[in-house]
Each structure stands twice: as structure tokens, then as C-alpha cells.
PDB file of N, CA and C in Angstrom:
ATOM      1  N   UNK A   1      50.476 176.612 133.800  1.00  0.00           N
ATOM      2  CA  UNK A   1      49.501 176.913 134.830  1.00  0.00           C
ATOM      3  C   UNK A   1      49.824 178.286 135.414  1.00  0.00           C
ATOM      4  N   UNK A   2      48.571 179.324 135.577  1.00  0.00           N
ATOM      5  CA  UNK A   2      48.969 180.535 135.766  1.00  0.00           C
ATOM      6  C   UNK A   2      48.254 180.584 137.264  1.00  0.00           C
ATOM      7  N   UNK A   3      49.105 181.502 138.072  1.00  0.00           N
ATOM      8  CA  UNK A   3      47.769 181.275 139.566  1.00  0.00           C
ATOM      9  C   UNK A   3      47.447 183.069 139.205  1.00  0.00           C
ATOM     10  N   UNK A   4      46.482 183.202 139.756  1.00  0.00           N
ATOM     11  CA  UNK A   4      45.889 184.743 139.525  1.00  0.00           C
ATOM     12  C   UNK A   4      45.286 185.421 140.913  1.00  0.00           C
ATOM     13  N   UNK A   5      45.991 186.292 141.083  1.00  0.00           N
ATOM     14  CA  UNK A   5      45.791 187.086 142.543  1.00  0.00           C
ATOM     15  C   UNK A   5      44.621 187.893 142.553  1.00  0.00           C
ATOM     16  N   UNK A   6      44.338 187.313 143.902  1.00  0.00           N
ATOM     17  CA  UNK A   6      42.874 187.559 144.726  1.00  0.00           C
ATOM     18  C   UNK A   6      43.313 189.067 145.170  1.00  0.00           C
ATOM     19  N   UNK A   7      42.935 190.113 144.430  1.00  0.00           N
ATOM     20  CA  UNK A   7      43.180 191.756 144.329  1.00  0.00           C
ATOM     21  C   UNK A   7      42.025 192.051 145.786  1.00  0.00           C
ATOM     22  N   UNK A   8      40.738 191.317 145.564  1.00  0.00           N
ATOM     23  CA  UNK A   8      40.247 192.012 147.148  1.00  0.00           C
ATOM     24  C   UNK A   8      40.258 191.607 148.477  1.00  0.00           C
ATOM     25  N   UNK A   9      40.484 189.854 148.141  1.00  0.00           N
ATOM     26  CA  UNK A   9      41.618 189.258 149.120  1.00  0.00           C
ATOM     27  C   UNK A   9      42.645 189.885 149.891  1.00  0.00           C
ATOM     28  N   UNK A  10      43.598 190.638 149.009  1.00  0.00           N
ATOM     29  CA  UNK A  10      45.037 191.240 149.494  1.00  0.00           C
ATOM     30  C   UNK A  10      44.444 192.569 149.901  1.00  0.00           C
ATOM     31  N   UNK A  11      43.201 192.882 149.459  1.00  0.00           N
ATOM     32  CA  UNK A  11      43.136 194.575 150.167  1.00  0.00           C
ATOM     33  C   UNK A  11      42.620 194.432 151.379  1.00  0.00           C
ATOM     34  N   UNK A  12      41.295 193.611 151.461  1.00  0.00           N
ATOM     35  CA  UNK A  12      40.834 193.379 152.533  1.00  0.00           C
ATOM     36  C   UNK A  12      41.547 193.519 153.742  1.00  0.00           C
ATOM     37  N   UNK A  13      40.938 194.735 154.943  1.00  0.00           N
ATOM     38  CA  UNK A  13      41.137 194.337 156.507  1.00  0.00           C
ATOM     39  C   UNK A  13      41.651 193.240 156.911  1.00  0.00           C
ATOM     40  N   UNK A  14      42.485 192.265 157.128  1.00  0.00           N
ATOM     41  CA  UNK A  14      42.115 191.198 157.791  1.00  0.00           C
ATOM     42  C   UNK A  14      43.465 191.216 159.184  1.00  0.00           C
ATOM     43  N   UNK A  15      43.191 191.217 160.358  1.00  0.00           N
ATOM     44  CA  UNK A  15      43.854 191.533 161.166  1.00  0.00           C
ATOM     45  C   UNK A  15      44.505 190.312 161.158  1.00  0.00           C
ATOM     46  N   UNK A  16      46.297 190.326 161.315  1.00  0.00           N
ATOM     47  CA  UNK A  16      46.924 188.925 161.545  1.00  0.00           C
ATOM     48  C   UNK A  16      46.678 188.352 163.248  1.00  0.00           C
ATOM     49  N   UNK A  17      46.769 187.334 162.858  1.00  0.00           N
ATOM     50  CA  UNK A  17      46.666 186.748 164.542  1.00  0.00           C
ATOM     51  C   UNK A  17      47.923 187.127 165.487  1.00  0.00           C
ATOM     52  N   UNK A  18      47.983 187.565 166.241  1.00  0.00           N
ATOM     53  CA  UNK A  18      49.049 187.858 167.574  1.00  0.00           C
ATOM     54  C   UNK A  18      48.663 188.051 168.896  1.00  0.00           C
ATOM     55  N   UNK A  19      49.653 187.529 169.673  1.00  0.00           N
ATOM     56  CA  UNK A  19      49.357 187.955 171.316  1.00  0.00           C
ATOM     57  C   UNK A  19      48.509 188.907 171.480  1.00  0.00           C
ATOM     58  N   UNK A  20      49.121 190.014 170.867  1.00  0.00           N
ATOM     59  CA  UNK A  20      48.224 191.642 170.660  1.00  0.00           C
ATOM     60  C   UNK A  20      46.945 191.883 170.336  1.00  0.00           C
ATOM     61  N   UNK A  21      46.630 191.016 169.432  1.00  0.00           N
ATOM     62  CA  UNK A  21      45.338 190.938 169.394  1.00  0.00           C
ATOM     63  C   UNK A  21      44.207 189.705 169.448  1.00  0.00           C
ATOM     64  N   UNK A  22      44.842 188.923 170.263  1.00  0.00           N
ATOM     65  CA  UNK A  22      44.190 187.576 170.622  1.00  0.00           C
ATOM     66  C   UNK A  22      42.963 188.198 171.921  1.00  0.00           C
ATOM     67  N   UNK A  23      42.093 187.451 171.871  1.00  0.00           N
ATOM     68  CA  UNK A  23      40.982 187.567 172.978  1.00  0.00           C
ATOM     69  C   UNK A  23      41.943 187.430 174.404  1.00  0.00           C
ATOM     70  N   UNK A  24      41.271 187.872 175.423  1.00  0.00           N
ATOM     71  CA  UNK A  24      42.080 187.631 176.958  1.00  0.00           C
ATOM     72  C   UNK A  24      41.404 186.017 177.044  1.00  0.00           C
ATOM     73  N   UNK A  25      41.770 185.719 178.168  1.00  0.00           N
ATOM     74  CA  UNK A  25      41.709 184.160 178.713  1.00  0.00           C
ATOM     75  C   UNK A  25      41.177 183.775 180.037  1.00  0.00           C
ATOM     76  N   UNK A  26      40.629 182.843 180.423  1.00  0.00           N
ATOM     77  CA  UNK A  26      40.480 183.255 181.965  1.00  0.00           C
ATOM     78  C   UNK A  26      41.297 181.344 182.177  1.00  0.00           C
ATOM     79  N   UNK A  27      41.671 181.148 183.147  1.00  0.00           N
ATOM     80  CA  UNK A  27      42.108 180.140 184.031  1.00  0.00           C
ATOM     81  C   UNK A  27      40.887 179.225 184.204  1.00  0.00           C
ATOM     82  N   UNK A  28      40.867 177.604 183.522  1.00  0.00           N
ATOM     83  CA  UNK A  28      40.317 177.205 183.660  1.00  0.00           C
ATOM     84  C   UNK A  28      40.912 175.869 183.814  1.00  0.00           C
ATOM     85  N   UNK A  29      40.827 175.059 185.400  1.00  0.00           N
ATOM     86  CA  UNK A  29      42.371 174.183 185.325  1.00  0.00           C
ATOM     87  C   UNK A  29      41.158 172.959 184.661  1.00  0.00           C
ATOM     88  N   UNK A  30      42.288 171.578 183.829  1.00  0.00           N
ATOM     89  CA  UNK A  30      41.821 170.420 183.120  1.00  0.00           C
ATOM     90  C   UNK A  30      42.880 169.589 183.665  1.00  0.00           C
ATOM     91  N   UNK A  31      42.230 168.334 183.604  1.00  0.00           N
ATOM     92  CA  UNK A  31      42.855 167.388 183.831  1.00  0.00           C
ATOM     93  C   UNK A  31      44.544 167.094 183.600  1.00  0.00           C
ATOM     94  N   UNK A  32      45.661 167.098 184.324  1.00  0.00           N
ATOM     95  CA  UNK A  32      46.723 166.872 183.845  1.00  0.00           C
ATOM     96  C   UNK A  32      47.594 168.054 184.314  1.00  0.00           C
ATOM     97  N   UNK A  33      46.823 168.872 184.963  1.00  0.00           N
ATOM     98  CA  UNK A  33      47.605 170.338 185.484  1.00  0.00           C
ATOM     99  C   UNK A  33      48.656 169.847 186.621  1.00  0.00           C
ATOM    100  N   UNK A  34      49.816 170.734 186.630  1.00  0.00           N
ATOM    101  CA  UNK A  34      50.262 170.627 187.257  1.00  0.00           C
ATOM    102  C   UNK A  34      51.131 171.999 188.536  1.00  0.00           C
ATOM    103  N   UNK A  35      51.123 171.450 189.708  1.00  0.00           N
ATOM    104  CA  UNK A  35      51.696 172.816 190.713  1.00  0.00           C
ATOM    105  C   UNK A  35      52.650 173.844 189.979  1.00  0.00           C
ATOM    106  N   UNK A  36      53.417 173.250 188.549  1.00  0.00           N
ATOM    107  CA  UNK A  36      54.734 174.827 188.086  1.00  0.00           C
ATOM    108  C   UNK A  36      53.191 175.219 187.259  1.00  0.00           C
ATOM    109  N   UNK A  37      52.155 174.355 186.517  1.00  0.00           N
ATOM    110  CA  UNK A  37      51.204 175.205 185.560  1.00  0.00           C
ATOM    111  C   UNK A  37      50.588 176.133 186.475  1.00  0.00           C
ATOM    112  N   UNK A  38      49.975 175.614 187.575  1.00  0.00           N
ATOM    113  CA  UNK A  38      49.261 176.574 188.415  1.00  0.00           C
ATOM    114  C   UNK A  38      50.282 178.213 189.005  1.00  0.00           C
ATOM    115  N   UNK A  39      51.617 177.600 189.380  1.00  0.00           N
ATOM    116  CA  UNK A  39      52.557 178.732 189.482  1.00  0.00           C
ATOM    117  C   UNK A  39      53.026 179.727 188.763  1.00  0.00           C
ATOM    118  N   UNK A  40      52.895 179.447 187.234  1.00  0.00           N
ATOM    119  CA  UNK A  40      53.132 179.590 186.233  1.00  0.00           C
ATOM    120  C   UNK A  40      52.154 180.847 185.651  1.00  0.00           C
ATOM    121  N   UNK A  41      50.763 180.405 186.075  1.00  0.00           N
ATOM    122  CA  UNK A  41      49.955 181.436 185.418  1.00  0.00           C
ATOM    123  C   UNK A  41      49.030 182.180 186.411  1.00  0.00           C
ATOM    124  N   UNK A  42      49.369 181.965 187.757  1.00  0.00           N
ATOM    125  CA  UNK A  42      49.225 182.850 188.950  1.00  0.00           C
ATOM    126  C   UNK A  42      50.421 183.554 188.872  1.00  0.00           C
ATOM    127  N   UNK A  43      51.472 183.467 188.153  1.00  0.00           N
ATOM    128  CA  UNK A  43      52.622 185.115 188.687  1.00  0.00           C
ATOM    129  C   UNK A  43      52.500 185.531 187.100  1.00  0.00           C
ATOM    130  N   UNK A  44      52.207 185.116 186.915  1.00  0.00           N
ATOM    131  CA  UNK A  44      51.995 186.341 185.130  1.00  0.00           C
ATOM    132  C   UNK A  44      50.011 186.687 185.531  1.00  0.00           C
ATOM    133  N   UNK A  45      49.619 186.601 186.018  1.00  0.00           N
ATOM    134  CA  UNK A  45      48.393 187.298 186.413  1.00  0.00           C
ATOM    135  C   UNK A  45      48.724 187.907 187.301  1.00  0.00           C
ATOM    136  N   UNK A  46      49.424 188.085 188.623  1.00  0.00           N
ATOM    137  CA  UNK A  46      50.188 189.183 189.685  1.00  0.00           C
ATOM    138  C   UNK A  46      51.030 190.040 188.409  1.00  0.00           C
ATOM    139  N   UNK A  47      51.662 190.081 187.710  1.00  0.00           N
ATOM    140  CA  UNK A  47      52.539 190.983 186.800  1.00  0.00           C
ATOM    141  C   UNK A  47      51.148 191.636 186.426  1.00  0.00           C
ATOM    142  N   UNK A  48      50.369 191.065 185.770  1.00  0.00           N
ATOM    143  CA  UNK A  48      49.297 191.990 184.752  1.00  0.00           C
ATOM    144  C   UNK A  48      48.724 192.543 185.941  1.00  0.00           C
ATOM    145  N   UNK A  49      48.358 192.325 187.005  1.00  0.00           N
ATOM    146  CA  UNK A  49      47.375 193.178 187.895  1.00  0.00           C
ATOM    147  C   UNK A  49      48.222 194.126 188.486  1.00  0.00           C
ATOM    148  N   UNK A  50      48.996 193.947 188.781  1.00  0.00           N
ATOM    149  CA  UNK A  50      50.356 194.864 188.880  1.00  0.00           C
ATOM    150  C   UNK A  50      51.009 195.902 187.835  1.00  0.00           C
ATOM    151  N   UNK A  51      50.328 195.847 186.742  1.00  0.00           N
ATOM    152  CA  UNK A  51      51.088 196.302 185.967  1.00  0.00           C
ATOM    153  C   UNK A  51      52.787 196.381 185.145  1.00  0.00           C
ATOM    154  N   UNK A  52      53.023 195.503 185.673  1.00  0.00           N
ATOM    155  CA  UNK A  52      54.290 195.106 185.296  1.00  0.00           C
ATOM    156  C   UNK A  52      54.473 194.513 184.060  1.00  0.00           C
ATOM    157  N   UNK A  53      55.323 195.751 182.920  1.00  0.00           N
ATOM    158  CA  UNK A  53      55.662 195.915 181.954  1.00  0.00           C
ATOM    159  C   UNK A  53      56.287 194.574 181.689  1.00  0.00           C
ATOM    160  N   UNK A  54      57.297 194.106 182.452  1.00  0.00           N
ATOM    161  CA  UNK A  54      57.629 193.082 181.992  1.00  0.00           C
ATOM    162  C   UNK A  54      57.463 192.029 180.925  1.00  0.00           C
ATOM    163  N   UNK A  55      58.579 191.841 179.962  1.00  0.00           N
ATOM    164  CA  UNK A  55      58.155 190.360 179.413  1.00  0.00           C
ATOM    165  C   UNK A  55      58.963 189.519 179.537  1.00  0.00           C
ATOM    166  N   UNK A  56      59.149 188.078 179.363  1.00  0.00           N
ATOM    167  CA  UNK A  56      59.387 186.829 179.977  1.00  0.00           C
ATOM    168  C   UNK A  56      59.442 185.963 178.549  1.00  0.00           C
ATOM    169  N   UNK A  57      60.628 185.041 178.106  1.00  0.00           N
ATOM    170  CA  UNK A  57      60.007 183.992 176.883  1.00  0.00           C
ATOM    171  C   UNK A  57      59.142 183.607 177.779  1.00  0.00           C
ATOM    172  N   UNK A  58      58.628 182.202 176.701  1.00  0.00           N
ATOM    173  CA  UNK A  58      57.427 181.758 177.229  1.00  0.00           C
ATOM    174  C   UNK A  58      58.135 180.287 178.408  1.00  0.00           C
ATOM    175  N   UNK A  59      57.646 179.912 179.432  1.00  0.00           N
ATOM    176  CA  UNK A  59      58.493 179.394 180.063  1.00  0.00           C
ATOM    177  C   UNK A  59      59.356 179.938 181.676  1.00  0.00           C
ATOM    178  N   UNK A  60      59.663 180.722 181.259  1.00  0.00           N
ATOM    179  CA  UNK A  60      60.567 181.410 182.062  1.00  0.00           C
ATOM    180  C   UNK A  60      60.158 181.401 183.357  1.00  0.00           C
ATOM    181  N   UNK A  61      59.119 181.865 183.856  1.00  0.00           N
ATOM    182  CA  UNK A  61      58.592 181.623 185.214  1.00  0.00           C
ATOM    183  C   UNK A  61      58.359 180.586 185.577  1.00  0.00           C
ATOM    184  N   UNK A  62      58.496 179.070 185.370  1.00  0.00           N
ATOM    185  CA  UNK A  62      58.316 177.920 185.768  1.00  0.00           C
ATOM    186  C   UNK A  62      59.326 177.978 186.421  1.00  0.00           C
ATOM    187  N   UNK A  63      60.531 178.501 186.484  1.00  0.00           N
ATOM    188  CA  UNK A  63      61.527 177.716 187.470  1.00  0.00           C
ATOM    189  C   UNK A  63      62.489 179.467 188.072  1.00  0.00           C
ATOM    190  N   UNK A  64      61.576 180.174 188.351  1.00  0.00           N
ATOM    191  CA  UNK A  64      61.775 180.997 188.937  1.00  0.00           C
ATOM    192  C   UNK A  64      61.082 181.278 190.852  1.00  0.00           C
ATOM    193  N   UNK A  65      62.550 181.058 191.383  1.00  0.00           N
ATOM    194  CA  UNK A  65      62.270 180.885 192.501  1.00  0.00           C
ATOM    195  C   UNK A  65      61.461 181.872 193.574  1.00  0.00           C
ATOM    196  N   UNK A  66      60.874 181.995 194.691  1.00  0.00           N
ATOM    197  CA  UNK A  66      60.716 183.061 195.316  1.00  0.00           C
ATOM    198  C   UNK A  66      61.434 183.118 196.419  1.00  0.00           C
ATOM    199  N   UNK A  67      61.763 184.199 196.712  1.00  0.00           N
ATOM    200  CA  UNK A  67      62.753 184.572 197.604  1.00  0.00           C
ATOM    201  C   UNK A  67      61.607 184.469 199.069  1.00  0.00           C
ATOM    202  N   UNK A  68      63.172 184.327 199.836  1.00  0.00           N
ATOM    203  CA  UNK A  68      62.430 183.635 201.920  1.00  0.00           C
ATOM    204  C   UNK A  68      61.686 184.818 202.066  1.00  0.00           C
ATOM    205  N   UNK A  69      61.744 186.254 202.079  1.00  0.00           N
ATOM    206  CA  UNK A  69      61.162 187.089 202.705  1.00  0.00           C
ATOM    207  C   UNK A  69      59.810 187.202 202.150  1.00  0.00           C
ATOM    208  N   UNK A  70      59.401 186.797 200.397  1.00  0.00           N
ATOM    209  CA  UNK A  70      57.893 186.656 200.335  1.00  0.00           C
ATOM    210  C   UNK A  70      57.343 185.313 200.910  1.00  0.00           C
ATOM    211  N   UNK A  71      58.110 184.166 201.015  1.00  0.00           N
ATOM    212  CA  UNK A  71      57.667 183.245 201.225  1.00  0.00           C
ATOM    213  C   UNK A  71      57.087 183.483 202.898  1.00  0.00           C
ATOM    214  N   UNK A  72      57.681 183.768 203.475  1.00  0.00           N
ATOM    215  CA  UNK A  72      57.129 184.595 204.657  1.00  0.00           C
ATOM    216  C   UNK A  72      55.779 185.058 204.772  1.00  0.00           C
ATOM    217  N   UNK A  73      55.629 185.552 204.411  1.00  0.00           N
ATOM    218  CA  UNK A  73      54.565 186.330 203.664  1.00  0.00           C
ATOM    219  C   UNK A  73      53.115 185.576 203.559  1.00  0.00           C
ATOM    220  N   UNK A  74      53.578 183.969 203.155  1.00  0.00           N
ATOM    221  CA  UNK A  74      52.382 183.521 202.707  1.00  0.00           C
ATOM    222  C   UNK A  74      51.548 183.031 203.756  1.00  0.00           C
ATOM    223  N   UNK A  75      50.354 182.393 203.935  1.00  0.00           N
ATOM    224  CA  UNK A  75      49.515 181.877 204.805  1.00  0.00           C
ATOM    225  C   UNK A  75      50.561 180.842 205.284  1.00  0.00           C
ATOM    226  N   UNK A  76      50.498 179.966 206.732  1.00  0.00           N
ATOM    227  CA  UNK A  76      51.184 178.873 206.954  1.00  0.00           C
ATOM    228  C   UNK A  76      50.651 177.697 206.197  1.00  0.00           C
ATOM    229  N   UNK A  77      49.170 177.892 205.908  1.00  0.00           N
ATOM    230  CA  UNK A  77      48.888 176.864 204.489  1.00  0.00           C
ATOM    231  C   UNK A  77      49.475 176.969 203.393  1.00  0.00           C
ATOM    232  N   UNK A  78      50.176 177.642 202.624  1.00  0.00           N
ATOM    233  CA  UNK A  78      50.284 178.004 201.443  1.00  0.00           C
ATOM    234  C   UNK A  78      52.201 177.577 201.842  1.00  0.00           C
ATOM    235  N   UNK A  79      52.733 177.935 202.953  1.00  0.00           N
ATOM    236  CA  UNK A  79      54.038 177.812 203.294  1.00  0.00           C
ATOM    237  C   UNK A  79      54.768 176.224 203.069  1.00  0.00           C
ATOM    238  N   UNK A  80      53.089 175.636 203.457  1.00  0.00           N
ATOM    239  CA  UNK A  80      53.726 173.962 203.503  1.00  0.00           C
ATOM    240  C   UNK A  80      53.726 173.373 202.077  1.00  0.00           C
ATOM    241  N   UNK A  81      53.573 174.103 201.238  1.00  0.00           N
ATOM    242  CA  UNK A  81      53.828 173.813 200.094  1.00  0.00           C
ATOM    243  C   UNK A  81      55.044 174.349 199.033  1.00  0.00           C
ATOM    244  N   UNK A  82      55.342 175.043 200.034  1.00  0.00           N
ATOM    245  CA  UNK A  82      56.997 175.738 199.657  1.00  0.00           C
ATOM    246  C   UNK A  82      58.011 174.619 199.942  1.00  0.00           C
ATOM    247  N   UNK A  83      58.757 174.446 199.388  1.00  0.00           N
ATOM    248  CA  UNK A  83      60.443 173.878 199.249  1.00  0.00           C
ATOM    249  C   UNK A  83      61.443 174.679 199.017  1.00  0.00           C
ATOM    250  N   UNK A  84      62.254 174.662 200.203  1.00  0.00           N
ATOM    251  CA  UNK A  84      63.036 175.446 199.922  1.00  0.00           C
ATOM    252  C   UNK A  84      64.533 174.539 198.934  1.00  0.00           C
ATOM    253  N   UNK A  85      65.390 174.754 198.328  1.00  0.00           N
ATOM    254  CA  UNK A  85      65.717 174.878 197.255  1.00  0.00           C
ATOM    255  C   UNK A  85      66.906 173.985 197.635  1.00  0.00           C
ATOM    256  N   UNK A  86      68.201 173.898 198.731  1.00  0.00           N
ATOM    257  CA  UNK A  86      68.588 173.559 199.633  1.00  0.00           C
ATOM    258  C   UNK A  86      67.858 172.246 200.209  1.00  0.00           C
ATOM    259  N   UNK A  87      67.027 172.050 200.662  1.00  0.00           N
ATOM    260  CA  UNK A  87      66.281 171.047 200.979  1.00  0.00           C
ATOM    261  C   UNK A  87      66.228 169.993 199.841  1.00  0.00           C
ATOM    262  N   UNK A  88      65.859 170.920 198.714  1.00  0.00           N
ATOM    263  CA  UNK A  88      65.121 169.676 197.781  1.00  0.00           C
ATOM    264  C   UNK A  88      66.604 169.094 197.369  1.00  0.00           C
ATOM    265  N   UNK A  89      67.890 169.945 197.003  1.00  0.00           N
ATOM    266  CA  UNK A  89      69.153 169.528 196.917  1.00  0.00           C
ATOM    267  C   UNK A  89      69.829 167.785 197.846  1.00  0.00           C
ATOM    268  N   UNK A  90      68.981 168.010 198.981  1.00  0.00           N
ATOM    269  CA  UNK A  90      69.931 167.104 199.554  1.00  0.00           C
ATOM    270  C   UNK A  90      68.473 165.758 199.285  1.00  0.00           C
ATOM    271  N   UNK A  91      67.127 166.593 199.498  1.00  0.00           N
ATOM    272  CA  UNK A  91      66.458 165.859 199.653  1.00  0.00           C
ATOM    273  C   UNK A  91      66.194 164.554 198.272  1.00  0.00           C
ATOM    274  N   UNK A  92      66.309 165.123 197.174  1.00  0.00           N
ATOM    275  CA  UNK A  92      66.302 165.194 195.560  1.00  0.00           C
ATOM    276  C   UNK A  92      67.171 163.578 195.476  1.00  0.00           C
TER     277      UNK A  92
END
């Protein structure tokens, strides 16, 4: 059995699939989401609007903390949903 190569197959354009050239995405939450998913892809959308070169494996920002002085920062709505880290230690 002989296999026989597809010559305009292999010439052909065909762009490989990658991050790089994947379509953009928009945030669309589904059933099963959870507060690190929502955290997760609200600070890698602050990096991109920011411009921040940065890259991250994939993951990495789920358990990346924010420091007291932004937490400050946030609405007192948005605060009561902060834990501080210490707390959850004893609380845990």
C-alpha cells in the first residue's frame, strides 16, 4: 500500500490555528461560572486594556491575590466581597 502526497494540499495557504490568530472573544457568563472565572477574565481584560505585555500560563491569575491598597480602592460594594487572606486562614 502506497499513500501519495497531496502536492496542492501541502502548498496551499492554510494558516495553523493559534492564540495569534484565533478570532477575539467577548465574555459571555453560562451556567456553572464561578467568582475565580469571573476574576479570572476581568484581570486579563484590565492587562489587555492596559496594555500590559505580560504573559501568564493559563491559570495563573486565579489565585493571584490583590493587594489592601487596591482593594481600597474598590466601591464598598465590591469590598464586601473581598476576603482578606488571614481571615479566610483562621476562618477556612
Amino acid at each position: 500500500m502506497t499513500t501519495e502526497i497531496d502536492r496542492e494540499a501541502e502548498e496551499a495557504d492554510v494558516v495553523m490555528p493559534t492564540a495569534e490568530n484565533a478570532p477575539p472573544a467577548l465574555f459571555r457568563p453560562r451556567n456553572g461560572i464561578t467568582t475565580t472565572d469571573v476574576l479570572e477574565i476581568a484581570l486579563m481584560y484590565l492587562l489587555q486594556l492596559t496594555g500590559n505585555p505580560g504573559t501568564f500560563p493559563p491559570g495563573a491569575l486565579r489565585h493571584q491575590p490583590m493587594d489592601a491598597a487596591r482593594v481600597a480602592m474598590l466601591s464598598p460594594e465590591a469590598q464586601r466581597h473581598m476576603s482578606h487572606i488571614q481571615q479566610e486562614a483562621t476562618n477556612g
